[in-house]
Protein backbone atom coordinates (compact mmCIF):
# COMPACT_ATOMS: atom_id res chain seq x y z
CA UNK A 1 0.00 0.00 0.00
CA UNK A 2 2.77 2.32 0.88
CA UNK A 3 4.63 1.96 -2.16
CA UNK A 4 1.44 2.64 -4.28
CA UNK A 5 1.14 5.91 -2.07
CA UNK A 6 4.58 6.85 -2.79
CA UNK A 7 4.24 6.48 -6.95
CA UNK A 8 0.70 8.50 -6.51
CA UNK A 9 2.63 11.10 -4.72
CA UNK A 10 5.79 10.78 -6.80
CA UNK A 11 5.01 9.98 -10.47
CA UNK A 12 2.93 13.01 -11.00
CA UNK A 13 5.55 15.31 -9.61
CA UNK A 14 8.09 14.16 -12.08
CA UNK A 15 5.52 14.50 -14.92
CA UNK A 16 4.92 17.85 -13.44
CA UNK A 17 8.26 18.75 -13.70
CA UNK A 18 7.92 18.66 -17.49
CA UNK A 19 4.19 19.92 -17.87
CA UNK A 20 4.95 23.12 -15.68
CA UNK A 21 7.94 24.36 -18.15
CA UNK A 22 5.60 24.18 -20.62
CA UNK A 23 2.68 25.72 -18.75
CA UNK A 24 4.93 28.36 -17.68
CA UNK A 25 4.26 31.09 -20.52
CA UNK A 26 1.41 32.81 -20.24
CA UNK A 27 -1.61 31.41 -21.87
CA UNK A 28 -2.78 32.55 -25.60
CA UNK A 29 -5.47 31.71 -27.93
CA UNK A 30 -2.83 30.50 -30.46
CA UNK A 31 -0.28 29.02 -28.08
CA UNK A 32 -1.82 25.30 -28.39
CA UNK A 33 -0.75 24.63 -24.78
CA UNK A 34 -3.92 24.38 -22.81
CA UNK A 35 -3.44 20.85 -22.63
CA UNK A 36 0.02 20.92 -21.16
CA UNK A 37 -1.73 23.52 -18.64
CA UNK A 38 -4.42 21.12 -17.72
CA UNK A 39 -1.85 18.37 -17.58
CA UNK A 40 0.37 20.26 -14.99
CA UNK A 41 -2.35 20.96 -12.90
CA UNK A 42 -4.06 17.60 -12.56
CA UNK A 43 -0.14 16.82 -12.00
CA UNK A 44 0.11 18.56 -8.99
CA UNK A 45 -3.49 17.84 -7.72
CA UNK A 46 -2.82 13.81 -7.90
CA UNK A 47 0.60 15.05 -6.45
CA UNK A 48 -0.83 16.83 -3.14
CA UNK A 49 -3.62 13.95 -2.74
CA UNK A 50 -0.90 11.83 -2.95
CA UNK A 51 0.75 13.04 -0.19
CA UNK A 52 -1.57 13.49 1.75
CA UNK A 53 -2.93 10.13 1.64
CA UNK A 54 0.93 9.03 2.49
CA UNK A 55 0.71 11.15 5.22
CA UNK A 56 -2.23 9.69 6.88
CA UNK A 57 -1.07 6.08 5.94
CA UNK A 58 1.85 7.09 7.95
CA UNK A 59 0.55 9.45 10.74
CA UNK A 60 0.97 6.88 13.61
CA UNK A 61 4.63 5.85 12.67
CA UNK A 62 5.54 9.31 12.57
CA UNK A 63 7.28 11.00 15.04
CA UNK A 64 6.98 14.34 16.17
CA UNK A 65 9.30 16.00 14.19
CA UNK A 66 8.37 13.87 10.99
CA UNK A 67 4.62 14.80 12.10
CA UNK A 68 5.72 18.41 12.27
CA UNK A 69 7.58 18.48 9.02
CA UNK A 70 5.15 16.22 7.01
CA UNK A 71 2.37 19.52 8.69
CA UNK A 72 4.46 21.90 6.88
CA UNK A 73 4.98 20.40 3.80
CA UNK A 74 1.17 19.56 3.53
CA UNK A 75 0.91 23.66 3.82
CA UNK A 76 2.94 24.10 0.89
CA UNK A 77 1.17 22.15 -0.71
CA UNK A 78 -2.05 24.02 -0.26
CA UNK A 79 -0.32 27.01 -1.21
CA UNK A 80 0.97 25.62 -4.37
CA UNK A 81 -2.87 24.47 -4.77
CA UNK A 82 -4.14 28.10 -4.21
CA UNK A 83 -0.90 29.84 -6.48
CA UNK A 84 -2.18 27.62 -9.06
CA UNK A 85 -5.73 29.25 -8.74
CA UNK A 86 -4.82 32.37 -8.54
CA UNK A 87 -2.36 31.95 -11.95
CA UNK A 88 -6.17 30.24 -13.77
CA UNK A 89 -8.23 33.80 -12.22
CA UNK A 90 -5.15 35.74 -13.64
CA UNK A 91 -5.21 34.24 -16.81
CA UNK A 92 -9.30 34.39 -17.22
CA UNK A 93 -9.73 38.16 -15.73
CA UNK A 94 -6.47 39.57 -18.04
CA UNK A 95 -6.31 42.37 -16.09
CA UNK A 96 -3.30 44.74 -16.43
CA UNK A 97 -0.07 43.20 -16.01
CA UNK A 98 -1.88 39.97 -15.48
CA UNK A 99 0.97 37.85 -17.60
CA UNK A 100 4.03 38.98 -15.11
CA UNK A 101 1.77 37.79 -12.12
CA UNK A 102 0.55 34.49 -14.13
CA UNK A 103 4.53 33.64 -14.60
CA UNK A 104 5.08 33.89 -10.51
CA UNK A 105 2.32 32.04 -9.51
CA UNK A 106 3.02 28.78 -11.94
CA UNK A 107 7.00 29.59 -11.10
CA UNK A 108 6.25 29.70 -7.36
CA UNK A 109 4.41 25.86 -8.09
CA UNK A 110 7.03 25.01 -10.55
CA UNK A 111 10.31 25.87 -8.65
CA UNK A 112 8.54 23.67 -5.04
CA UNK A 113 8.30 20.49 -7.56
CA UNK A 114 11.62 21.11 -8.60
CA UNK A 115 12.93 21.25 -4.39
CA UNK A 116 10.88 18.49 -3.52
CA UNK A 117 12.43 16.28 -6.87
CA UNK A 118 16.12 17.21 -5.48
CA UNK A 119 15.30 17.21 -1.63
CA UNK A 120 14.63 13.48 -1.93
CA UNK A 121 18.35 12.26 -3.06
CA UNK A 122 20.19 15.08 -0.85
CA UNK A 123 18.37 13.45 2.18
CA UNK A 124 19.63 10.59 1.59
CA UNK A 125 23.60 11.66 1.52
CA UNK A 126 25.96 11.34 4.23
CA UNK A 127 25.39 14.96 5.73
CA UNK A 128 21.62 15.69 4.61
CA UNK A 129 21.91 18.59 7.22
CA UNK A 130 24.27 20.44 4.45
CA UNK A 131 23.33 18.74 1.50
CA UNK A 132 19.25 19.79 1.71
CA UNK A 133 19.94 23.75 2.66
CA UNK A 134 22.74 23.29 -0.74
CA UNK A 135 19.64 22.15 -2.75
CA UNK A 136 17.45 24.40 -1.83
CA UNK A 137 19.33 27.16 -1.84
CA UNK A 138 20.70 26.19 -6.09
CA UNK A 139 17.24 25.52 -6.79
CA UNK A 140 16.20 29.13 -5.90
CA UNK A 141 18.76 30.89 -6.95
CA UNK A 142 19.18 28.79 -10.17
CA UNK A 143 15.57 29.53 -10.55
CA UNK A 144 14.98 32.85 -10.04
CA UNK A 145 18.12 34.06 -12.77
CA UNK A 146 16.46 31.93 -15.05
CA UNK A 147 12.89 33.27 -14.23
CA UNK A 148 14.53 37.02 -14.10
CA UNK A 149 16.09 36.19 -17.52
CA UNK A 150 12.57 34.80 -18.91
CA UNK A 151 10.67 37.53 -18.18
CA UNK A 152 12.99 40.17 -19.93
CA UNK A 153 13.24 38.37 -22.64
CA UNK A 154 10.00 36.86 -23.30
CA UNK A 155 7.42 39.10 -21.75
CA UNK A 156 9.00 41.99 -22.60
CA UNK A 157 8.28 41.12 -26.24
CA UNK A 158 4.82 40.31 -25.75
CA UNK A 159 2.49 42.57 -27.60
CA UNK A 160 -0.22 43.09 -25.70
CA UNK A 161 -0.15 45.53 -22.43
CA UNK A 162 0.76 43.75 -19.41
């Protein structure tokens, strides 16, 4: 049961990982990517019930600082729900500057899938104390020159206001 729990949580993550670079841009009539869109979002819906179902599989085995953690990561995991929400209202009500604030919210969902993909392996090193705050730290920065360099390039040649 536990290892079907794990590939619900985990298999959809990695297929995220994929679907969310390409549901990153900013939706258009003509882009053709609506279903990549739809794709990364079911991704990280199956993802979160996922882990929260290995959560509550888990709950009593679970110490208090793995019940603590396993709390906070269930949080994010609303919040990536809600960023993703708030990048669909963005996208429907188009309102000025609406494409900048789309990009953030799928990059905020995008660049957590990407932690949680690398957190996994630098747990599992020697010195996961050093290796996990290493991770975490590349992924952000790594992310946000990339995301920086995205949105001058691309945005900036959109041309409709944003």
């Amino acid at each position: 049961m536990r290892t079907g729990l794990v590939l619900l949580h985990a298999a959809p993550g990695v297929a995220g990982v994929l679907a969310g670079l390409l549901s990153l841009s900013p939706p258009r009539p003509d882009d053709g990517r609506h279903h990549w869109r739809r794709l990364y979002v079911a991704c990280v819906t199956v993802l979160i019930v996922g882990m929260v179902a290995l959560i509550v599989y888990d709950w009593t085995d679970l110490d208090a600082a793995a019940r603590v953690t396993f709390t906070g990561l269930a949080g994010l995991a609303a919040v990536m729900g809600w960023r993703l929400w708030l990048a669909h209202r963005e996208a429907s009500a188009q309102r000025t500057g609406w494409q900048r604030r789309y990009v953030d919210h799928v990059y905020f969902t995008y660049v957590t899938l990407w932690i949680g993909l690398l957190i996994v392996p630098a747990l599992n090193t020697p010195m996961p104390q050093v290796a996990v705050p290493i991770v975490v730290l590349a992924v952000l920065t790594t992310g946000h020159v990339l995301l920086k360099r995205y949105k001058r390039e691309v945005l900036s040649q959109d041309p409709r206001p944003t």
